[in-house]
Protein backbone atom coordinates (compact mmCIF):
# COMPACT_ATOMS: atom_id res chain seq x y z
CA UNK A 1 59.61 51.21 159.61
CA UNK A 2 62.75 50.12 161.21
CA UNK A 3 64.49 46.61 160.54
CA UNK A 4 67.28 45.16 162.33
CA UNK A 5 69.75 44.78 159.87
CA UNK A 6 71.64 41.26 160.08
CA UNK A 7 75.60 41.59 160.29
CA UNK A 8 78.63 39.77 162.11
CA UNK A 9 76.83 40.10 165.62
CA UNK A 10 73.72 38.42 164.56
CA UNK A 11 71.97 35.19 166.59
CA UNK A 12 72.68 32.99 163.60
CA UNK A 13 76.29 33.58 163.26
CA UNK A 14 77.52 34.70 166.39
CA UNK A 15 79.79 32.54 168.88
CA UNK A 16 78.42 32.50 173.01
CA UNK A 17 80.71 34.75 174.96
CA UNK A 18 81.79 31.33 177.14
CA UNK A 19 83.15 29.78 173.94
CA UNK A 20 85.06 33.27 173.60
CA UNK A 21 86.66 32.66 176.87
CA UNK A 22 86.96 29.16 176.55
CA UNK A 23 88.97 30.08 173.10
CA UNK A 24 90.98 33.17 175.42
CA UNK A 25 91.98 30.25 177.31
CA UNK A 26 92.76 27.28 174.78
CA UNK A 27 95.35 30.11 173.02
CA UNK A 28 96.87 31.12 176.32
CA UNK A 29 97.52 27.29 177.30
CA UNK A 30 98.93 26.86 173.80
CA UNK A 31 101.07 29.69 174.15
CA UNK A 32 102.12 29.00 177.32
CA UNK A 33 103.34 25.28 176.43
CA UNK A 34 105.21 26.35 173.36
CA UNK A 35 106.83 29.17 175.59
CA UNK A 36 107.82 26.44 178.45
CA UNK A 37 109.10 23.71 175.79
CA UNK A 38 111.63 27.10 174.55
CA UNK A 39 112.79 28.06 177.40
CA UNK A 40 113.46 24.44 178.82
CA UNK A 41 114.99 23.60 175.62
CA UNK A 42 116.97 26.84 175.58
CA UNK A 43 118.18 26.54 179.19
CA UNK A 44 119.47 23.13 178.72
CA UNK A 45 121.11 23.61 175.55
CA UNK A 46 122.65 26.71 177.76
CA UNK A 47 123.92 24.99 180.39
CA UNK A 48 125.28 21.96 178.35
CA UNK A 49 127.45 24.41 176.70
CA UNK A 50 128.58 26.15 179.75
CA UNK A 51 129.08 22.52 181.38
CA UNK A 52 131.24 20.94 178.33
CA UNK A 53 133.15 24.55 177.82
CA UNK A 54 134.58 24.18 182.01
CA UNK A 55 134.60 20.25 181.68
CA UNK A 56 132.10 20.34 184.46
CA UNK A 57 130.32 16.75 184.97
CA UNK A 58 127.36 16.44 187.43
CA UNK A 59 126.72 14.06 189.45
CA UNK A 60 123.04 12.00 189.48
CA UNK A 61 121.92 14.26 192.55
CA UNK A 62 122.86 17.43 190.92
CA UNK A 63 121.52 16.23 187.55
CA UNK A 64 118.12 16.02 189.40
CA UNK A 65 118.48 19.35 191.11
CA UNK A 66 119.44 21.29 187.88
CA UNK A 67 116.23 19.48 186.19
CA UNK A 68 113.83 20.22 189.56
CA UNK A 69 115.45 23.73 189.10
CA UNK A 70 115.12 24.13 185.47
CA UNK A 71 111.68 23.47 185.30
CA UNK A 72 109.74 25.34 188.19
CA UNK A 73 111.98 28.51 186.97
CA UNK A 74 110.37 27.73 183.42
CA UNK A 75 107.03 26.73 184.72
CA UNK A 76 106.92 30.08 186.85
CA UNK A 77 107.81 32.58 183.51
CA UNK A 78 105.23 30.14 181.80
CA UNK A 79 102.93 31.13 184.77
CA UNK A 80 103.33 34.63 184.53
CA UNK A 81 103.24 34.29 180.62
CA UNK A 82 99.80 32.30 180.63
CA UNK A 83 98.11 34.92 183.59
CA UNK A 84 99.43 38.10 181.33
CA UNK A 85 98.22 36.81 178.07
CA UNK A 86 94.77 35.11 179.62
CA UNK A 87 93.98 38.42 181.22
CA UNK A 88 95.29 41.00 178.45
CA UNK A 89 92.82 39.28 176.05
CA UNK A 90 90.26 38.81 178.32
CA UNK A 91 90.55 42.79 178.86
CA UNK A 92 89.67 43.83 175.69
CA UNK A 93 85.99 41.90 176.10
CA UNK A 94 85.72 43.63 179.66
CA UNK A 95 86.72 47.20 178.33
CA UNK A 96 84.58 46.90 175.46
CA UNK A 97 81.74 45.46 178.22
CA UNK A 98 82.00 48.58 179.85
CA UNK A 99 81.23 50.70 177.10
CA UNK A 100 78.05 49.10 175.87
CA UNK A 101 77.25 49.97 180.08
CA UNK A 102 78.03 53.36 179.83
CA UNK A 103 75.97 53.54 175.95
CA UNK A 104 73.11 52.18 178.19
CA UNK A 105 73.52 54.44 181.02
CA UNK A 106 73.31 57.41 178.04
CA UNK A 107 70.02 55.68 176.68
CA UNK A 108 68.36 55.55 180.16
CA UNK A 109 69.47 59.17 180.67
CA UNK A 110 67.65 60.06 176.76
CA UNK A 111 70.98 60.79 175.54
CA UNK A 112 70.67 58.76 172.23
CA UNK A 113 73.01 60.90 169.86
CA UNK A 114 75.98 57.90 170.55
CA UNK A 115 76.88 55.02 168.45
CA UNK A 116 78.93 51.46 170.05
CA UNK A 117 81.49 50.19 167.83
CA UNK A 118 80.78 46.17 166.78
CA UNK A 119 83.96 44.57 168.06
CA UNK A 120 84.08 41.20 167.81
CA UNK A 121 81.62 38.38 166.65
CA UNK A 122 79.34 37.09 170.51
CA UNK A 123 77.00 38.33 172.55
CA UNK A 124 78.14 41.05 173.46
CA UNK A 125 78.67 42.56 169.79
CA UNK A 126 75.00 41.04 169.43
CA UNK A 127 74.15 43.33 172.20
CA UNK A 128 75.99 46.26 171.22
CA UNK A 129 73.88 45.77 167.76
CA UNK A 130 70.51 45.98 169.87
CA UNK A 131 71.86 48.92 171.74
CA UNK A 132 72.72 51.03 168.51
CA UNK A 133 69.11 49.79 167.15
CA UNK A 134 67.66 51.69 169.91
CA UNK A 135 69.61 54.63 169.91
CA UNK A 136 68.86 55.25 166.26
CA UNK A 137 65.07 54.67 166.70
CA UNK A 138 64.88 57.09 169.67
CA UNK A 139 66.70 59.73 167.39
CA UNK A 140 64.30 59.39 164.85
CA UNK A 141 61.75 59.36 167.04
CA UNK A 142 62.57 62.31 168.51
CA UNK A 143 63.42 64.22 165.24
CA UNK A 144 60.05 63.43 164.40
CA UNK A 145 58.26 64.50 167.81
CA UNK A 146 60.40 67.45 167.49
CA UNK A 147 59.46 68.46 163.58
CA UNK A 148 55.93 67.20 164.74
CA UNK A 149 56.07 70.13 167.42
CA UNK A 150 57.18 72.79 164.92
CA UNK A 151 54.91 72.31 162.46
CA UNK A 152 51.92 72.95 164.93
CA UNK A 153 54.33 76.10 166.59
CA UNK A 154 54.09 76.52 163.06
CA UNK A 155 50.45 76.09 162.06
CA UNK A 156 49.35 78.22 165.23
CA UNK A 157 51.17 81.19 164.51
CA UNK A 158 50.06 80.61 161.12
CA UNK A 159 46.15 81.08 161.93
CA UNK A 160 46.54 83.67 164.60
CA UNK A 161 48.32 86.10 162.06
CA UNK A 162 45.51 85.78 159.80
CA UNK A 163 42.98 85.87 162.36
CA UNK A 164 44.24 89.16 163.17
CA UNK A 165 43.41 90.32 159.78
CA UNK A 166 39.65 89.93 159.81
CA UNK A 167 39.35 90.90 163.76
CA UNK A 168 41.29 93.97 162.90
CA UNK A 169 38.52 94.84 160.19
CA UNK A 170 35.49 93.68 162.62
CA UNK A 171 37.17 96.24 165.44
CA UNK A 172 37.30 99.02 162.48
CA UNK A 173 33.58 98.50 161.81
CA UNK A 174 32.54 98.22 164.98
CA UNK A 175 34.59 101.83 166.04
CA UNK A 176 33.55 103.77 162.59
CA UNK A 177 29.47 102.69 164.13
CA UNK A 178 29.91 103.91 167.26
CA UNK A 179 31.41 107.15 166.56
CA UNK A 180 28.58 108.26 164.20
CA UNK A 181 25.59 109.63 165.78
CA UNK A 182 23.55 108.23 163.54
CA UNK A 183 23.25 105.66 161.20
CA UNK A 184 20.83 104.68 157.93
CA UNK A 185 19.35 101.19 157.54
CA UNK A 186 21.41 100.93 154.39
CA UNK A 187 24.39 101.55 155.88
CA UNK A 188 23.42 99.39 159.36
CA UNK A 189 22.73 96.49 157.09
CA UNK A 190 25.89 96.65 155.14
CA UNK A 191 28.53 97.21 158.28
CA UNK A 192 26.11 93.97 159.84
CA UNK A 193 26.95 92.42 156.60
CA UNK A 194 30.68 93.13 156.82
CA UNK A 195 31.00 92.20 160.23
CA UNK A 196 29.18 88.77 159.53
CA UNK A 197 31.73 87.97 156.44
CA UNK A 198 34.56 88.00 158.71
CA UNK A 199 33.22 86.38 161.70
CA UNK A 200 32.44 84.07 159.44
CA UNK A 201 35.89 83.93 158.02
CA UNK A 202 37.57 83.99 161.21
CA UNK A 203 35.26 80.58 162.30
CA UNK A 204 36.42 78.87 159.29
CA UNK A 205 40.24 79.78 160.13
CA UNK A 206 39.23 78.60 163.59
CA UNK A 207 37.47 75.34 162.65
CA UNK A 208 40.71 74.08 160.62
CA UNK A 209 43.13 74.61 163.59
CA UNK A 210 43.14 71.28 164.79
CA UNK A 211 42.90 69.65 161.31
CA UNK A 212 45.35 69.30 158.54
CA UNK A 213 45.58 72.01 155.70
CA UNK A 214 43.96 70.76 152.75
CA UNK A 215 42.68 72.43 149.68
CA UNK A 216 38.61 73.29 149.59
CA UNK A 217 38.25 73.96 145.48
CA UNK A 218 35.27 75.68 143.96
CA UNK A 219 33.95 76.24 140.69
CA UNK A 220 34.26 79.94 140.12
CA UNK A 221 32.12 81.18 137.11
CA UNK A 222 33.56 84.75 137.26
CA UNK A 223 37.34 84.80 138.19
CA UNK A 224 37.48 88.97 137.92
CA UNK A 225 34.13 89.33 139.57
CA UNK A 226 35.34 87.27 142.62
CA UNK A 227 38.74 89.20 142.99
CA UNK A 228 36.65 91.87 143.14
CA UNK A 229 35.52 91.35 145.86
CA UNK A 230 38.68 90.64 147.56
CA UNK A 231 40.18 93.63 146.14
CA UNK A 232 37.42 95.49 147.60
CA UNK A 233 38.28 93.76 150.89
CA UNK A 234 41.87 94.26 150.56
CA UNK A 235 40.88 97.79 150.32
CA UNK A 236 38.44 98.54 153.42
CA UNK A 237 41.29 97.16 155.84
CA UNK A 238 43.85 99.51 154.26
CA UNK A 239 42.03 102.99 153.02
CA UNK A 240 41.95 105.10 156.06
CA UNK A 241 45.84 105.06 156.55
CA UNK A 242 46.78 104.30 152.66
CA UNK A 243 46.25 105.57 149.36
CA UNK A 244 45.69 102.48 147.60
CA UNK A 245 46.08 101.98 143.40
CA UNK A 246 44.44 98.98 142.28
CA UNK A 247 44.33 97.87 138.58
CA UNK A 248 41.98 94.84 137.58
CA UNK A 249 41.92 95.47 133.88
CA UNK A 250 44.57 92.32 133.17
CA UNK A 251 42.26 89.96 135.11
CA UNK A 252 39.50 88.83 132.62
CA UNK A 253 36.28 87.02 133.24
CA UNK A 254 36.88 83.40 132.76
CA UNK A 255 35.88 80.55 134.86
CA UNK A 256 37.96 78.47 137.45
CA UNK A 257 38.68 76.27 140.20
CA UNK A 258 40.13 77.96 143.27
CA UNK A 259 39.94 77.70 146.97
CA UNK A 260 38.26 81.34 147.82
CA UNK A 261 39.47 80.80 151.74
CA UNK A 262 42.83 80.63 150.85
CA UNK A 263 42.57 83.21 148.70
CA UNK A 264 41.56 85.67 151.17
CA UNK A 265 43.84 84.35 153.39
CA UNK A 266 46.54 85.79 151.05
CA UNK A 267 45.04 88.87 150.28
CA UNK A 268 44.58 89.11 154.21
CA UNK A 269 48.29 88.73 154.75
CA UNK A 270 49.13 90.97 152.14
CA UNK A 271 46.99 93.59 153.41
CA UNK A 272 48.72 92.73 157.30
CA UNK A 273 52.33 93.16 155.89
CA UNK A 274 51.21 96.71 154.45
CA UNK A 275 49.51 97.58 157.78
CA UNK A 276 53.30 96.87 159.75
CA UNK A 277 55.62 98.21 156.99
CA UNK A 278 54.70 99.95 154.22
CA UNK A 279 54.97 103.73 154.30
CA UNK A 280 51.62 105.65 154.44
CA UNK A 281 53.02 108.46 152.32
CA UNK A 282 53.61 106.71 149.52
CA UNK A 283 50.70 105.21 147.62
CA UNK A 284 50.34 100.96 147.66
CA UNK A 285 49.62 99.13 144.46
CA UNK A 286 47.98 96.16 143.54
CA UNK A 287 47.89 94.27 140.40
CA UNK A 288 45.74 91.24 139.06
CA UNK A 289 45.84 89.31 135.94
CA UNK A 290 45.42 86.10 134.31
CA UNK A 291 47.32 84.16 131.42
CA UNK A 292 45.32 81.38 130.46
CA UNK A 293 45.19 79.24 133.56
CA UNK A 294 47.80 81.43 135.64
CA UNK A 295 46.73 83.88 137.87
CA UNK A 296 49.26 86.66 138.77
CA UNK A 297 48.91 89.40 141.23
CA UNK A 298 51.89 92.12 142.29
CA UNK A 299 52.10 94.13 145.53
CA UNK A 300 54.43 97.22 145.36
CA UNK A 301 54.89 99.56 148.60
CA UNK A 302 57.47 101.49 149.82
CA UNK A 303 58.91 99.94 152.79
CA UNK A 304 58.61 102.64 156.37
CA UNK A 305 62.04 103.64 156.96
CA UNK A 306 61.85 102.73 160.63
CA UNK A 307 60.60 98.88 159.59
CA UNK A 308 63.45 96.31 159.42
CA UNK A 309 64.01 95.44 156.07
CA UNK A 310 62.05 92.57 154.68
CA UNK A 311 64.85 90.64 153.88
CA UNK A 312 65.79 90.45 157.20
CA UNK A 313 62.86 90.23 158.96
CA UNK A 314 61.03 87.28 159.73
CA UNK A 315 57.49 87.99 158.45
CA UNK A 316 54.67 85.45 159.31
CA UNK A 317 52.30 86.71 156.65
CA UNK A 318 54.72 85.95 153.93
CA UNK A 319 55.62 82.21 154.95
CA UNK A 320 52.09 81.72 154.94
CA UNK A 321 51.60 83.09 151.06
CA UNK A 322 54.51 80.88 150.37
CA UNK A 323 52.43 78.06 151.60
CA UNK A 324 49.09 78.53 150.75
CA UNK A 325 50.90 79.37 146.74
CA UNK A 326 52.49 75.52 147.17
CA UNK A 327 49.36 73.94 147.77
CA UNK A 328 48.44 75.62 143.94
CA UNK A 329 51.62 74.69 142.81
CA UNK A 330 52.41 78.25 142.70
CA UNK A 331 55.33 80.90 143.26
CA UNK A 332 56.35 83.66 145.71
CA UNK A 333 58.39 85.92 144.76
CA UNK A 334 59.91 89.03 147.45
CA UNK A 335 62.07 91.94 146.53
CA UNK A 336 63.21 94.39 148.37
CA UNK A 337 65.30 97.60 146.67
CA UNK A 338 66.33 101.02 147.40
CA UNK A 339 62.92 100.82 149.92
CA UNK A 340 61.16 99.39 147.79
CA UNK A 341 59.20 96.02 148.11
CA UNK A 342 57.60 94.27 145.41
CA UNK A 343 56.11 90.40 145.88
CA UNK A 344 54.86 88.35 143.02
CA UNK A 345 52.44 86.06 143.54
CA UNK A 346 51.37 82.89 140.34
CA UNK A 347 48.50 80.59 140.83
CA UNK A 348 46.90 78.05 139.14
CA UNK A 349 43.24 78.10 138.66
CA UNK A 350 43.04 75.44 136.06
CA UNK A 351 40.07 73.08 136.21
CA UNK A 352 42.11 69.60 136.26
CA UNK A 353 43.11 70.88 140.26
């Protein structure tokens, strides 16, 4: 929340702009009759001098000329004096007037990135104050609307990467059925069944698009039994172009807490990244194991030596691992060397989640 903070412009101990003026004048009068009493004094104690030096004496009328003289020249450099000062004071209020205008004409314009300097101590410094309140809050506002905005970019791209993933494996199914002539129950009930688990999948991914990621925990009885199954998923998306090595033998049959939808979210991205740059003539290899509560799985390929390399590339697949590993309070790790990439993966799948 935003507060006004209370400083030298404030309501409570600010002075009203007509007492400033009233003041500009006060010190201008002051100055001016301190300036006239000089110069009179000055001139006369001149022209005594000069007088006395020549043994000049003045007669009564000249004595009143010299003093009618004397006076309006002092009273017109006083003038001068009192206009100059009034008005050179008075300036500085007027310049600094115009720049709060031209801080509000930015504002109205949504051009908040400014800041008015506090001069002074009235109501203009009060509104100066305001101004710069405003100008900050729009800022943050729009900081906000604008990291609001990327997060959904975000979030969106997010979903339809790993979308593609299952609708890549439903298109697969649905081409390896129609190209065989003929087809056995068995194996018409299993492709129905495969195509089912990732329409299914893909509705869940759709259903959360307009909510907020959150973490749907399960208690899994079997932790090697379920990755499995996602191995064995991992593995129908990427056999007919890859020679995949698996090796389950670290991942032992313990019970857990995980979120299985995220889960195959990662292994979904994992299995995307290999489809756009891995090299099919080299083999891909997948590790899982577990260490006590910690489960760790490793993805080696060799990188296609037309792909950009992954540390340069901007890969959707792996931001999302990297977030869907934070919400387990878990690591990502990428390498990339001499073609080769390797990511690590850690996860928690301790009961106390």
């Amino acid at each position: 929340m935003w507060t006004k903070r209370k400083n030298a412009g404030s309501p409570d101990r600010s002075r009203k702009l007509s007492a400033v003026i009233l003041g500009y004048l006060l010190l201008s009068a002051l100055v001016s009759v301190f300036v006239f009493i000089f110069l009179y004094t000055m001139l006369h104690s001149i022209a005594d001098t000069y007088f006395s030096r020549r043994g000049i004496i003045l007669t009564e009328m000249q004595e009143i000329t010299f003093q009618i003289w004397s006076r309006s020249l002092c009273a017109i450099a006083v003038i001068v004096i009192f206009i100059a000062l009034f008005l050179l004071m008075l300036g500085q209020r007027l310049s600094y007037l115009l720049t709060i205008i031209r801080g509000i004409e930015k504002l109205r314009q949504d051009d908040s990135d400014f800041d008015i300097p506090l001069e002074g101590n009235d109501e203009l410094t009060r509104l100066a104050g305001s101004i710069n309140f405003l100008s900050a809050y729009y800022r943050e506002l729009n900081h906000r609307e604008q990291a609001l905005r990327e997060d959904r970019e975000t979030w969106v791209r997010s979903l339809a990467h790993d979308i593609r993933t299952p609708l890549t494996s439903m298109l697969s199914y649905s081409e390896f059925m129609l190209g065989k002539e003929t087809l056995s129950e068995d194996e018409i009930k299993t492709y129905i069944q495969l195509v089912h688990a990732k329409s299914e999948q893909i509705r869940q991914l759709s259903s959360h698009l307009m909510e907020k990621e959150t973490r749907n925990l399960e208690n899994i009885d079997d932790i090697h039994l379920l990755f499995e199954q996602l191995t064995e998923e991992w593995l129908t998306v990427l056999e007919e172009r890859f020679t995949c090595i698996t090796d389950l033998s670290g991942c032992r049959s313990i019970p857990g807490k995980l979120d299985v939808r995220a889960l195959r979210r990662i292994m979904d991205n994992l299995a995307s990244n290999i489809e756009k740059y891995a090299d099919p003539s080299d083999p891909v290899y997948l590790t899982v194991k577990t260490t006590g509560y910690q489960i760790f799985l490793l993805q080696r390929n060799r990188i296609h030596r037309d792909t950009v390399p992954v540390s340069e590339s901007s890969l959707i697949g792996l931001k999302n691992i990297r977030q869907i590993a934070a919400m387990y309070s878990g690591t990502v790790e990428a390498i990339e060397n001499e073609g080769i990439f390797q990511i690590n993966i850690s996860l928690s799948s301790g009961t106390d989640l």
